[in-house]
C-alpha atoms as a PDB file:
ATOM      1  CA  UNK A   1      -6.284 -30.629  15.948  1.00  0.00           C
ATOM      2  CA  UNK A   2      -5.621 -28.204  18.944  1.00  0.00           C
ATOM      3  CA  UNK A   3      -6.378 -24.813  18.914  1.00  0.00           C
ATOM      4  CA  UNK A   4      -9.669 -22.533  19.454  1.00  0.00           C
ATOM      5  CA  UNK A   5     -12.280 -23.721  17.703  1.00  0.00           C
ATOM      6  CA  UNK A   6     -14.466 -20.407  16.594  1.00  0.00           C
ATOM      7  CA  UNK A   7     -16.707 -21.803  14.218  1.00  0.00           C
ATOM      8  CA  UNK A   8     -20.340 -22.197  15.163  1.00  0.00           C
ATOM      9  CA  UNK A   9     -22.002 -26.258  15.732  1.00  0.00           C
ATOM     10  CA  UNK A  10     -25.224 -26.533  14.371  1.00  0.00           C
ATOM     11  CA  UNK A  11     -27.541 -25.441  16.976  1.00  0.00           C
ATOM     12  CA  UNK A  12     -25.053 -22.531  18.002  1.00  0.00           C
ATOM     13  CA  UNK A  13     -26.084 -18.724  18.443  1.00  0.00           C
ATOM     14  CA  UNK A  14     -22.740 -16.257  18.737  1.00  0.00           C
ATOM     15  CA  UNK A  15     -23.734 -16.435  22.379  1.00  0.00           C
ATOM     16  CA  UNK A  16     -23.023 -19.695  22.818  1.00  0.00           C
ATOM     17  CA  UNK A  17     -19.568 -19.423  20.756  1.00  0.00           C
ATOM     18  CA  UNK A  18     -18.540 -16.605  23.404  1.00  0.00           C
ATOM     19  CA  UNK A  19     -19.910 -18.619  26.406  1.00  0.00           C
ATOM     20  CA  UNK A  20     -17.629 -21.660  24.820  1.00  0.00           C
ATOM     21  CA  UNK A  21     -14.770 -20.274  24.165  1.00  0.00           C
ATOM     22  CA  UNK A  22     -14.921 -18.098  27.481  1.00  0.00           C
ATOM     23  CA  UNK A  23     -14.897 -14.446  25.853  1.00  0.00           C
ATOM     24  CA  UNK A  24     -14.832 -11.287  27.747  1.00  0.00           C
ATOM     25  CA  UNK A  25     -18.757  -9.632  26.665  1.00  0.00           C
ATOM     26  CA  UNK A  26     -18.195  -6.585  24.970  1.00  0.00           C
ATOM     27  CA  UNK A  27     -20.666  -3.481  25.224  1.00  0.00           C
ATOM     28  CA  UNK A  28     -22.460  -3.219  22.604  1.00  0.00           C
ATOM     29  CA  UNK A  29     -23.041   0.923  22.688  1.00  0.00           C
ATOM     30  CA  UNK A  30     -23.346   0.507  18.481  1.00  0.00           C
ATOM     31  CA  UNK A  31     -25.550  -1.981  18.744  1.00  0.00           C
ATOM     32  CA  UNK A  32     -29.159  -0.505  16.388  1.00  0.00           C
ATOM     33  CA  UNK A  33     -26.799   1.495  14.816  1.00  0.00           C
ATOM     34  CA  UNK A  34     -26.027   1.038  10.695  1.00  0.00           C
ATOM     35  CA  UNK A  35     -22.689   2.397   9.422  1.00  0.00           C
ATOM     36  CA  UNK A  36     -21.289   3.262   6.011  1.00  0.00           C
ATOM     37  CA  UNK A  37     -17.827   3.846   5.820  1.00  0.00           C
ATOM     38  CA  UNK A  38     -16.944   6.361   2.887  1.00  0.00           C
ATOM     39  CA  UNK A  39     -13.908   4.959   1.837  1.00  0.00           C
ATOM     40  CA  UNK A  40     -12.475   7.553  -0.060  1.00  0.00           C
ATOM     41  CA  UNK A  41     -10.150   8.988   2.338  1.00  0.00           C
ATOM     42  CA  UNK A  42     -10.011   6.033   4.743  1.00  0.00           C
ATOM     43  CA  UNK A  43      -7.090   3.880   4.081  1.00  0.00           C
ATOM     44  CA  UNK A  44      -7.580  -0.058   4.483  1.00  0.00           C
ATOM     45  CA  UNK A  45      -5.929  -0.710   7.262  1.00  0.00           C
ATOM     46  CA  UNK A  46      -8.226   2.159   8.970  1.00  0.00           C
ATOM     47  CA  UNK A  47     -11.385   0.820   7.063  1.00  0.00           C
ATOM     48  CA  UNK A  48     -10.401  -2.671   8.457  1.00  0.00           C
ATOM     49  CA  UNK A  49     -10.150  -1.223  11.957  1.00  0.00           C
ATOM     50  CA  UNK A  50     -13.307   0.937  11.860  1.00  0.00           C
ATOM     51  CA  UNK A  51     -15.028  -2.372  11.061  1.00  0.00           C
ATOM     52  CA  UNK A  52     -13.854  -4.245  13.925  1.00  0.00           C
ATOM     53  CA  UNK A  53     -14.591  -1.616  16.290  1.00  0.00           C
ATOM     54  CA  UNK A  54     -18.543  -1.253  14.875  1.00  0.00           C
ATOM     55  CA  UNK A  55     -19.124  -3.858  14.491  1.00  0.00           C
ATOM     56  CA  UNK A  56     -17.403  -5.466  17.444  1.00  0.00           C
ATOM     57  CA  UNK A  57     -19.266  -2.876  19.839  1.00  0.00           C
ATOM     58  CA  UNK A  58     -22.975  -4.360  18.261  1.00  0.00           C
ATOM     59  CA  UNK A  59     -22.917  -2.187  15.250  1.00  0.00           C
ATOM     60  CA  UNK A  60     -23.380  -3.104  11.586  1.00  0.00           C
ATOM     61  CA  UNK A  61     -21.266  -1.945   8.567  1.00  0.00           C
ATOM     62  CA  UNK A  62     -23.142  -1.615   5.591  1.00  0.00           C
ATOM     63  CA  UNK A  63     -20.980  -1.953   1.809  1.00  0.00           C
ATOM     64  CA  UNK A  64     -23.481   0.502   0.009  1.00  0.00           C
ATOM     65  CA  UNK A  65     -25.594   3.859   0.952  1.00  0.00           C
ATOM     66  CA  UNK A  66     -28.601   2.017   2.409  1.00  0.00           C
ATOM     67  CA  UNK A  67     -32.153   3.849   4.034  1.00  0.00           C
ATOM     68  CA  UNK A  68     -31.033   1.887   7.279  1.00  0.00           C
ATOM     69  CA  UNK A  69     -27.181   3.655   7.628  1.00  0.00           C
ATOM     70  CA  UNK A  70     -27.683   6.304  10.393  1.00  0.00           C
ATOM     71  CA  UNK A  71     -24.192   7.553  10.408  1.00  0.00           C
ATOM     72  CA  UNK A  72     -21.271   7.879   7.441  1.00  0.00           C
ATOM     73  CA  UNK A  73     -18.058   8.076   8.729  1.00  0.00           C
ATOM     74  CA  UNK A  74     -15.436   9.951   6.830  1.00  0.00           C
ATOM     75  CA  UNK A  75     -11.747  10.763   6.954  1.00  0.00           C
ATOM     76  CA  UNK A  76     -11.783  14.034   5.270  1.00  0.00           C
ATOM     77  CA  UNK A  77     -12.940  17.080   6.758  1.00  0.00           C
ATOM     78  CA  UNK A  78     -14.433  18.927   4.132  1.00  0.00           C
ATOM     79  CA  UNK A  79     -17.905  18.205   2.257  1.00  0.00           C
ATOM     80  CA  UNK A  80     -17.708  15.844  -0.735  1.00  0.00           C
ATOM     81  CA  UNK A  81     -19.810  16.242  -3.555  1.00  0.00           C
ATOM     82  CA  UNK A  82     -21.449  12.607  -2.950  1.00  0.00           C
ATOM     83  CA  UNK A  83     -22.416  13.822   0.816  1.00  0.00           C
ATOM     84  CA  UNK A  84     -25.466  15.154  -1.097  1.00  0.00           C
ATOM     85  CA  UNK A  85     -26.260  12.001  -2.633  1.00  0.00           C
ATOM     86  CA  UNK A  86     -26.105  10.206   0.806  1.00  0.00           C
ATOM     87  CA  UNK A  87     -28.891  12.922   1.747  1.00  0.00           C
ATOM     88  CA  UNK A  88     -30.974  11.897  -0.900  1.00  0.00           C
ATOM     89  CA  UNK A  89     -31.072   8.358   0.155  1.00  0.00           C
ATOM     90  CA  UNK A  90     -31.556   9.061   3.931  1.00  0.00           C
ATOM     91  CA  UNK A  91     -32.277  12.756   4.831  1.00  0.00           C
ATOM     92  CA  UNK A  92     -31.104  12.248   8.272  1.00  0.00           C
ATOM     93  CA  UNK A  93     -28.163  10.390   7.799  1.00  0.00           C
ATOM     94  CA  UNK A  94     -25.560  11.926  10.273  1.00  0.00           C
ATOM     95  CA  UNK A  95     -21.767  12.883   9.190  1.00  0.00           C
ATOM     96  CA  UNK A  96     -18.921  10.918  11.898  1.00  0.00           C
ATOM     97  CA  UNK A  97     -15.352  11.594  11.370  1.00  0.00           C
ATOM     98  CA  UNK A  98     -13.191   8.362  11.846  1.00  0.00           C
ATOM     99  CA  UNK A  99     -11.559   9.939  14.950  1.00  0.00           C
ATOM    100  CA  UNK A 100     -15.248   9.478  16.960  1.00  0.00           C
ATOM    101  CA  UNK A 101     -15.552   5.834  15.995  1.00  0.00           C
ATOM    102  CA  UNK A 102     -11.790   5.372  17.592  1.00  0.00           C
ATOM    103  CA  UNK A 103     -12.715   7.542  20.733  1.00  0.00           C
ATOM    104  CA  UNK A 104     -16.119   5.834  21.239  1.00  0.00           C
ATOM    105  CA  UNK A 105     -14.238   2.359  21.340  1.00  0.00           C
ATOM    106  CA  UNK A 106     -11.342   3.509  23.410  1.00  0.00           C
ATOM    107  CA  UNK A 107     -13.820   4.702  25.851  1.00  0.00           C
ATOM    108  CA  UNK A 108     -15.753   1.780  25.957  1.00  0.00           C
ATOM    109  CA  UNK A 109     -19.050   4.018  25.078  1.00  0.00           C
ATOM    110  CA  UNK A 110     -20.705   6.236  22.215  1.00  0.00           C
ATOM    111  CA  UNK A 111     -19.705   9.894  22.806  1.00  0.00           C
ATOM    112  CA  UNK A 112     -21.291  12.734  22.018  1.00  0.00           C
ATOM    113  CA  UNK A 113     -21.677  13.629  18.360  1.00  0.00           C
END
């Protein structure tokens, strides 16, 4: 069949795939980096496009609260009642609002929190 072939041979790392298929590189400025997205007042479409650009940029999106997530990226501006519980899982988790995730990537790098 014609067409890009994505999928990964046997004894093929992602690097490879890109080299293959002759992708651009992308920075990876989220790359060490775990997300949580708190869905609540993030639509899908914006949840599917928050995805792509963390974890496109070398970042990783995690489904639950984990110890690992470093940064929870809302759509709301006010506290929510289960910020707290976030806390209690990772005292140092940070608070993002979807706007810096969409900045970051249009600039090609992290900005300032």
């Amino acid at each position: 069949s014609s067409g890009i072939n994505a999928e990964y041979g046997d004894d093929e790392t992602q690097d490879d795939v890109i080299l293959r298929l002759n992708l651009p590189i992308l920075p990876n400025f989220f790359a060490g980096h775990s997300f949580y997205l708190h869905s609540d007042a993030l639509s899908m479409e914006q949840t599917r496009q928050l995805t792509r650009y963390l974890v496109g940029y070398g970042g990783k999106v995690r489904e639950h609260m984990a110890r690992d997530v470093k940064f929870i990226v809302t759509g709301r501006d006010v506290w929510q009642a289960d910020f707290e519980q976030a806390l209690t899982v990772n005292p140092a988790v940070r608070f993002l609002k979807r706007a810096w995730v969409v900045d970051s990537s249009n600039e090609l790098k992290a900005l300032d929190k």
